[in-house]
Protein backbone atom coordinates (compact mmCIF):
# COMPACT_ATOMS: atom_id res chain seq x y z
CA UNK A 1 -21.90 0.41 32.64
CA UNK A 2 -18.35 0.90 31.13
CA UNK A 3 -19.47 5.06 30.97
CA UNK A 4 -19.33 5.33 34.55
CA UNK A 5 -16.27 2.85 34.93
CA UNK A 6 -14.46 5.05 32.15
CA UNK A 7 -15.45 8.37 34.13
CA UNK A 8 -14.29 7.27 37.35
CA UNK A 9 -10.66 6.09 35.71
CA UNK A 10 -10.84 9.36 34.34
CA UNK A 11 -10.99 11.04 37.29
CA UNK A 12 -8.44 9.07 38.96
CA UNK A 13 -6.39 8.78 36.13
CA UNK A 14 -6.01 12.57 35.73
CA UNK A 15 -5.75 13.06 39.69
CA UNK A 16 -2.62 10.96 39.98
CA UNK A 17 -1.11 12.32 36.81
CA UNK A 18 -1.44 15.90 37.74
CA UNK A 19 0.12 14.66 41.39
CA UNK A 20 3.33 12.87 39.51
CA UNK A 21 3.61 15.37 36.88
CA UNK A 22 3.84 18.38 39.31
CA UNK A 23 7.76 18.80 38.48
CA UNK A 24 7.10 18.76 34.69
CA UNK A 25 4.68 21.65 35.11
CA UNK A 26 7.23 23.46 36.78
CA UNK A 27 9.74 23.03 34.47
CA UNK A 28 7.32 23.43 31.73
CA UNK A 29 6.32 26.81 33.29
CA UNK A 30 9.26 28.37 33.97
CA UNK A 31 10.27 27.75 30.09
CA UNK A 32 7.38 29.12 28.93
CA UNK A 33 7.85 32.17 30.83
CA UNK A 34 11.38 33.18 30.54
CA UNK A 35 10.17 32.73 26.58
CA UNK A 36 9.12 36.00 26.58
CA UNK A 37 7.55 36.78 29.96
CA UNK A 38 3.78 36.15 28.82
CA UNK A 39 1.27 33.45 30.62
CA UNK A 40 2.23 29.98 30.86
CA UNK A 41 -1.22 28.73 30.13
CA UNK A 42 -3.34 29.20 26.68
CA UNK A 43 -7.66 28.85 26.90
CA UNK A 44 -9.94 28.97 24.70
CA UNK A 45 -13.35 28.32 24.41
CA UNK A 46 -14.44 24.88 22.66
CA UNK A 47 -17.62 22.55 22.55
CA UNK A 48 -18.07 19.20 24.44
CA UNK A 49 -20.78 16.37 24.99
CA UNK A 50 -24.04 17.84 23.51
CA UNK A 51 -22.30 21.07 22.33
CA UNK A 52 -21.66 22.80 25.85
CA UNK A 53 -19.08 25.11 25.65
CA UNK A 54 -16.47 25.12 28.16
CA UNK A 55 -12.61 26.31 28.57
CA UNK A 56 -9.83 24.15 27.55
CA UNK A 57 -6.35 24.58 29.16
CA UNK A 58 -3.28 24.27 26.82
CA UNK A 59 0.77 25.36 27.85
CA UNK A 60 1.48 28.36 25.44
CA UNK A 61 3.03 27.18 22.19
CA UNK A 62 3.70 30.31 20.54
CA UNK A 63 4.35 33.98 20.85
CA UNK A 64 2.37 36.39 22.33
CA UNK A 65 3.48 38.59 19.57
CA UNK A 66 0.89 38.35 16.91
CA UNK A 67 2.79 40.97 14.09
CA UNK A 68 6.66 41.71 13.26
CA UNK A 69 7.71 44.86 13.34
CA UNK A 70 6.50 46.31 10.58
CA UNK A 71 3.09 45.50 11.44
CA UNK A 72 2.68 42.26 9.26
CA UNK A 73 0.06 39.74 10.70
CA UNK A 74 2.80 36.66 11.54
CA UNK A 75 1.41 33.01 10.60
CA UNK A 76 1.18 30.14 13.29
CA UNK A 77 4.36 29.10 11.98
CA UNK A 78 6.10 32.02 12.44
CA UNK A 79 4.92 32.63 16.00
CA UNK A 80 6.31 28.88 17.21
CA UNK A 81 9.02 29.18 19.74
CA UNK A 82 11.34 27.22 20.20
CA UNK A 83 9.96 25.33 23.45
CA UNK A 84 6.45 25.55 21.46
CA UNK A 85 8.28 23.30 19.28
CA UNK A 86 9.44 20.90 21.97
CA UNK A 87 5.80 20.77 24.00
CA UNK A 88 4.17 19.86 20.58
CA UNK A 89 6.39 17.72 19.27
CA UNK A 90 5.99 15.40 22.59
CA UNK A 91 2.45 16.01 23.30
CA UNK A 92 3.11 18.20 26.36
CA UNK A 93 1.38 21.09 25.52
CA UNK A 94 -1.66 19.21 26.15
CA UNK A 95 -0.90 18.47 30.02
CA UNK A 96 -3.01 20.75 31.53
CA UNK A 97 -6.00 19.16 30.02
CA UNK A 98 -6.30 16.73 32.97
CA UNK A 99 -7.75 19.97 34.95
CA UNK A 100 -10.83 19.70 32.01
CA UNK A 101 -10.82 16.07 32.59
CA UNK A 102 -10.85 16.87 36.45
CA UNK A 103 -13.70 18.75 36.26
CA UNK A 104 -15.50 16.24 34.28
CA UNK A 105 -15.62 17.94 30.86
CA UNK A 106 -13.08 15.94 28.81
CA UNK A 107 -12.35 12.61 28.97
CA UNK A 108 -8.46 10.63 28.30
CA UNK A 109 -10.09 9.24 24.98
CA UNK A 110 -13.00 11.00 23.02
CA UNK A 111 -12.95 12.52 19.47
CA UNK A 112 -11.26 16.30 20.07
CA UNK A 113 -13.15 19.55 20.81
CA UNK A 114 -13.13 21.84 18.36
CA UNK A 115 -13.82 25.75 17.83
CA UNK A 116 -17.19 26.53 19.17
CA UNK A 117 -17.71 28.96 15.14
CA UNK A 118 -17.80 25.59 13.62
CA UNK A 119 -20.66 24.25 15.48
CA UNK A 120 -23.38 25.89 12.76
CA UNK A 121 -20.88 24.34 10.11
CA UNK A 122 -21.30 20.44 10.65
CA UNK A 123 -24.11 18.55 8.83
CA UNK A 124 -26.39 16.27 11.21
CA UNK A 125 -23.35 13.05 11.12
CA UNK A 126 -20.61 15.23 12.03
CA UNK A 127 -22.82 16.72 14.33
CA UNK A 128 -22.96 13.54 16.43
CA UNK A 129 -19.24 13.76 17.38
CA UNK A 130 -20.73 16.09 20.13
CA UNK A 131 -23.22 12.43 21.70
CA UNK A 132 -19.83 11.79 24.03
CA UNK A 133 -17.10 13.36 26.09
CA UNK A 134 -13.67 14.95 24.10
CA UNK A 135 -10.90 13.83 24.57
CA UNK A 136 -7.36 14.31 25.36
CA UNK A 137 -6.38 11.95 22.31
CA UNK A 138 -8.76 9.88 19.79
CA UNK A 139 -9.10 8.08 17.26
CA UNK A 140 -8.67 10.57 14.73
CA UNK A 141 -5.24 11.56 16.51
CA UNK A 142 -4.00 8.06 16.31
CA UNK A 143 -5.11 7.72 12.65
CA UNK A 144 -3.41 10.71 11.38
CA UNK A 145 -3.90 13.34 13.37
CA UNK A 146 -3.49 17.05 11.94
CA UNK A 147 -2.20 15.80 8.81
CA UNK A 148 -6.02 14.22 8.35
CA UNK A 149 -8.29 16.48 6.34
CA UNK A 150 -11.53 17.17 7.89
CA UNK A 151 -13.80 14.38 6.04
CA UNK A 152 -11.40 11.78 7.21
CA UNK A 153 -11.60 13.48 10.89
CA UNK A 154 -14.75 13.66 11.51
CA UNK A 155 -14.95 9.81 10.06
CA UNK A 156 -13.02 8.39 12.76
CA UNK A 157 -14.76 10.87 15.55
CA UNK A 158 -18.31 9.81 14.72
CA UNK A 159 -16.98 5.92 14.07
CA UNK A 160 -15.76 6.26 17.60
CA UNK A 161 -19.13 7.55 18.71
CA UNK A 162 -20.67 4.24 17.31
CA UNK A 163 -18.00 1.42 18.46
CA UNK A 164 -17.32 2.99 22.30
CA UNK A 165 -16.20 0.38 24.34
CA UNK A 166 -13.43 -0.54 26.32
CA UNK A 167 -11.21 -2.38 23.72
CA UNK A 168 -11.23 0.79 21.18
CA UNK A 169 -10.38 3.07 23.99
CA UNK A 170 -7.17 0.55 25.19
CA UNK A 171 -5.98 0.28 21.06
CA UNK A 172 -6.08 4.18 21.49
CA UNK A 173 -4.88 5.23 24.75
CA UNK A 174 -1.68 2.65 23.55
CA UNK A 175 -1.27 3.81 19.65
CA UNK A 176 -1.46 7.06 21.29
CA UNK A 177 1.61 6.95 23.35
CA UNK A 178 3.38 5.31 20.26
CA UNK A 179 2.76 8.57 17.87
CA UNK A 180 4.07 10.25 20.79
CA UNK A 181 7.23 8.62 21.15
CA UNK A 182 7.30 8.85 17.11
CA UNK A 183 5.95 12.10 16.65
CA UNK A 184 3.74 11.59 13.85
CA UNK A 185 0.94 13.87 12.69
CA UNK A 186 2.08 16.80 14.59
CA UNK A 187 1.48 19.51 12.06
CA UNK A 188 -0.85 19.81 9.20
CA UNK A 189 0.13 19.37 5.75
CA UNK A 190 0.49 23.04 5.51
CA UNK A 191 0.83 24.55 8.53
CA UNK A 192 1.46 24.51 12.50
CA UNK A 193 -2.10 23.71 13.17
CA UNK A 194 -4.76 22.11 11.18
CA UNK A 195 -6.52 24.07 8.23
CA UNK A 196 -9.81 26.27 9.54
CA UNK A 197 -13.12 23.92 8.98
CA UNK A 198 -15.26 26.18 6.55
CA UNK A 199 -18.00 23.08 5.99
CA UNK A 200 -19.74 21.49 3.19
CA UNK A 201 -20.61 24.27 0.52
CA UNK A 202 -24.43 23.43 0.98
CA UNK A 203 -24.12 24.10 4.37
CA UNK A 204 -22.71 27.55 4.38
CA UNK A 205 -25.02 30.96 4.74
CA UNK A 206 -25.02 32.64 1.73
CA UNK A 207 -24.43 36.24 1.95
């Protein structure tokens, strides 16, 4: 019962937000823009429920520039701008997710999608993150977040898979807009983003 109840808040949920928010996704837009003139929005391909791959939306963090001049690959870090900084540090970058959640393939709480290349990675229990919706935020986010290494990720995801109910998602959606405020877990321990997922060594092709 509380699946359908949770989809149709979902719905709503993300409906009025996108409604109230409209000024912030102007602002946000034009910001992005005058950055250094490329698209506003980022997508990407990523998994959700039983491994369906679909498009997430994100605002663009970083530069569309991917080398310096002397042809040198530049890291995450280096390709951060300055308003990158400011959507990620407050969450905003992840705004535009409530058109995924409008179109029914993320939810406000559910562990995160992922890169669809680690799908042949996961054993059968990490696997099962994929039984229910993504989300926006998660467990894992509130528990960490990027600074998490991947055992203690997928942990929370597929812990969340087995306690779903109303109460978890209310402790989340609220510690949630605490780390926000706070800012905690932002970055990885060594970089912008988290490190790449290469799996369990058994689980890896061998070449």
């Amino acid at each position: 019962m509380y699946k359908f109840i949770k989809k149709a808040f979902d719905f709503l949920f993300a409906l009025i937000s996108m409604i109230l928010l409209i000024p912030v996704f102007i602002i946000v837009s034009i910001a992005i823009k005058c950055t250094d003139g490329g698209p506003v929005f980022f997508k990407q391909q990523r998994p959700g429920k039983n491994g369906k791959i679909f498009s997430i939306f994100k605002f663009r963090t970083m530069s569309v520039k991917t080398t310096d001049k002397d042809g040198k690959e530049l890291s995450d870090f280096e390709r951060m701008t300055k308003v990158g900084k400011f959507l990620r540090r407050f969450s905003l970058d992840e705004l535009p997710q409530l058109i995924n959640i409008l179109h029914g393939e993320m939810s406000l709480i559910g562990p995160r999608p992922l890169l669809p290349e680690y799908l042949p990675l996961y054993t059968p229990q990490q696997m099962r993150r994929h039984e229910v919706t993504p989300g926006i935020t998660g467990l894992a986010q509130v528990n960490g977040r990027n600074a998490l290494d991947w055992d203690e990720r997928f942990y929370f995801d597929v812990y969340y898979v087995d306690h779903f109910n109303a109460k978890l998602d209310l402790i989340i959606f609220l510690a949630s807009i605490k780390k926000i405020i706070v800012g905690e877990g932002v970055n990885s321990k060594l970089d912008v983003t988290m490190e790449k997922f290469k799996g369990k060594e058994e689980n890896r092709e061998v070449t």
